[in-house]
C-alpha atoms as a PDB file:
ATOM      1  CA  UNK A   1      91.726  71.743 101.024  1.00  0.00           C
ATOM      2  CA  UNK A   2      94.314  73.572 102.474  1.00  0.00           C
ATOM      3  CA  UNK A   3      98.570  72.830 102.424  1.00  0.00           C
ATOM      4  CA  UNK A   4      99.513  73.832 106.370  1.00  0.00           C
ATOM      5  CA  UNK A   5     103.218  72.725 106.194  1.00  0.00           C
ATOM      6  CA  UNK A   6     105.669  69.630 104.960  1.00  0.00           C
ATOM      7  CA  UNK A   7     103.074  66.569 103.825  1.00  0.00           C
ATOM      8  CA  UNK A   8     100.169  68.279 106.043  1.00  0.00           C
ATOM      9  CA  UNK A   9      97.039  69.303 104.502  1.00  0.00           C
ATOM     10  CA  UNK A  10      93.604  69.855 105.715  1.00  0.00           C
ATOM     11  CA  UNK A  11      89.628  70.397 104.922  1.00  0.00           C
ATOM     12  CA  UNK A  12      86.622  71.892 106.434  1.00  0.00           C
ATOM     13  CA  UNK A  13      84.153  69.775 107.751  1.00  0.00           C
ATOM     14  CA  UNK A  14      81.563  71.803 108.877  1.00  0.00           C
ATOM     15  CA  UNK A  15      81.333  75.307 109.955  1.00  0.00           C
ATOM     16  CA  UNK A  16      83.720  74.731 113.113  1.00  0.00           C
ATOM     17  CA  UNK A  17      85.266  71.423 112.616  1.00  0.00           C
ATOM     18  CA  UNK A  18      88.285  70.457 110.420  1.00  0.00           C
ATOM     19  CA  UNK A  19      89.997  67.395 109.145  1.00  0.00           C
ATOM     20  CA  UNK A  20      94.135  67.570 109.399  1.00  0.00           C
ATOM     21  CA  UNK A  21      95.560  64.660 107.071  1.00  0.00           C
ATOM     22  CA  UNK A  22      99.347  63.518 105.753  1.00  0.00           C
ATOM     23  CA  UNK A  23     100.070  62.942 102.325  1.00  0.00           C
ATOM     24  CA  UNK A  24     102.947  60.513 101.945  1.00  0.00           C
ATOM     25  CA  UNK A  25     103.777  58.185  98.990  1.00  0.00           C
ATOM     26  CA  UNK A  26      99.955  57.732  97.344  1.00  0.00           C
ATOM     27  CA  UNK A  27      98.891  57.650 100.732  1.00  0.00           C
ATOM     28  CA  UNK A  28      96.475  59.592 102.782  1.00  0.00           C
ATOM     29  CA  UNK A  29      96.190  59.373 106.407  1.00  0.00           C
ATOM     30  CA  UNK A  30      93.603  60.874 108.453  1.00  0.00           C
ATOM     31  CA  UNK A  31      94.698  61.893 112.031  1.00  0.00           C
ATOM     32  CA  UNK A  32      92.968  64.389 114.072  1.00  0.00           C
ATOM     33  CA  UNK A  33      89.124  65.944 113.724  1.00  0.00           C
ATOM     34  CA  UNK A  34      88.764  68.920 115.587  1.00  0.00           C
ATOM     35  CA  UNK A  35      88.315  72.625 115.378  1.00  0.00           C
ATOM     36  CA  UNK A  36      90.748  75.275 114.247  1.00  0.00           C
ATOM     37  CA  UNK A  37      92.997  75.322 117.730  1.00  0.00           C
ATOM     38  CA  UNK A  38      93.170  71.321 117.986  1.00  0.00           C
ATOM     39  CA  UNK A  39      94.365  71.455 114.586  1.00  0.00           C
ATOM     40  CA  UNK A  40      96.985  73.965 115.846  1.00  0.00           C
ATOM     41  CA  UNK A  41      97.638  72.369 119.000  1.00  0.00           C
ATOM     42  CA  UNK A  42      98.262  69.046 117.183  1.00  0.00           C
ATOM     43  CA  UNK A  43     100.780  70.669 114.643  1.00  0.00           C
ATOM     44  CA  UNK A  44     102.580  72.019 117.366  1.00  0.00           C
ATOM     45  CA  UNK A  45     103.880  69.014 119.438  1.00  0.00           C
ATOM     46  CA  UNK A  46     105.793  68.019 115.337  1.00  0.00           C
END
């Protein structure tokens, strides 16, 4: 597991493919599996 920035946090799933969660309020929410530039691409449109 890995802090990126603000309540976003993510985890390897594989060799190539991450999972990019938020972390609000004893909450977790999943939102994007992908590799390492989707998870990029994603952060950058917040």
């Amino acid at each position: 597991m890995k802090h990126l920035r603000g309540d976003f946090f993510e985890f390897r799933a594989g060799i190539k493919k991450r999972v990019l969660y938020l972390k609000r309020e004893g909450a977790i929410l999943y939102l994007l599996y992908g590799s390492h530039d989707d998870v990029r691409r994603f952060l950058k449109s917040f």
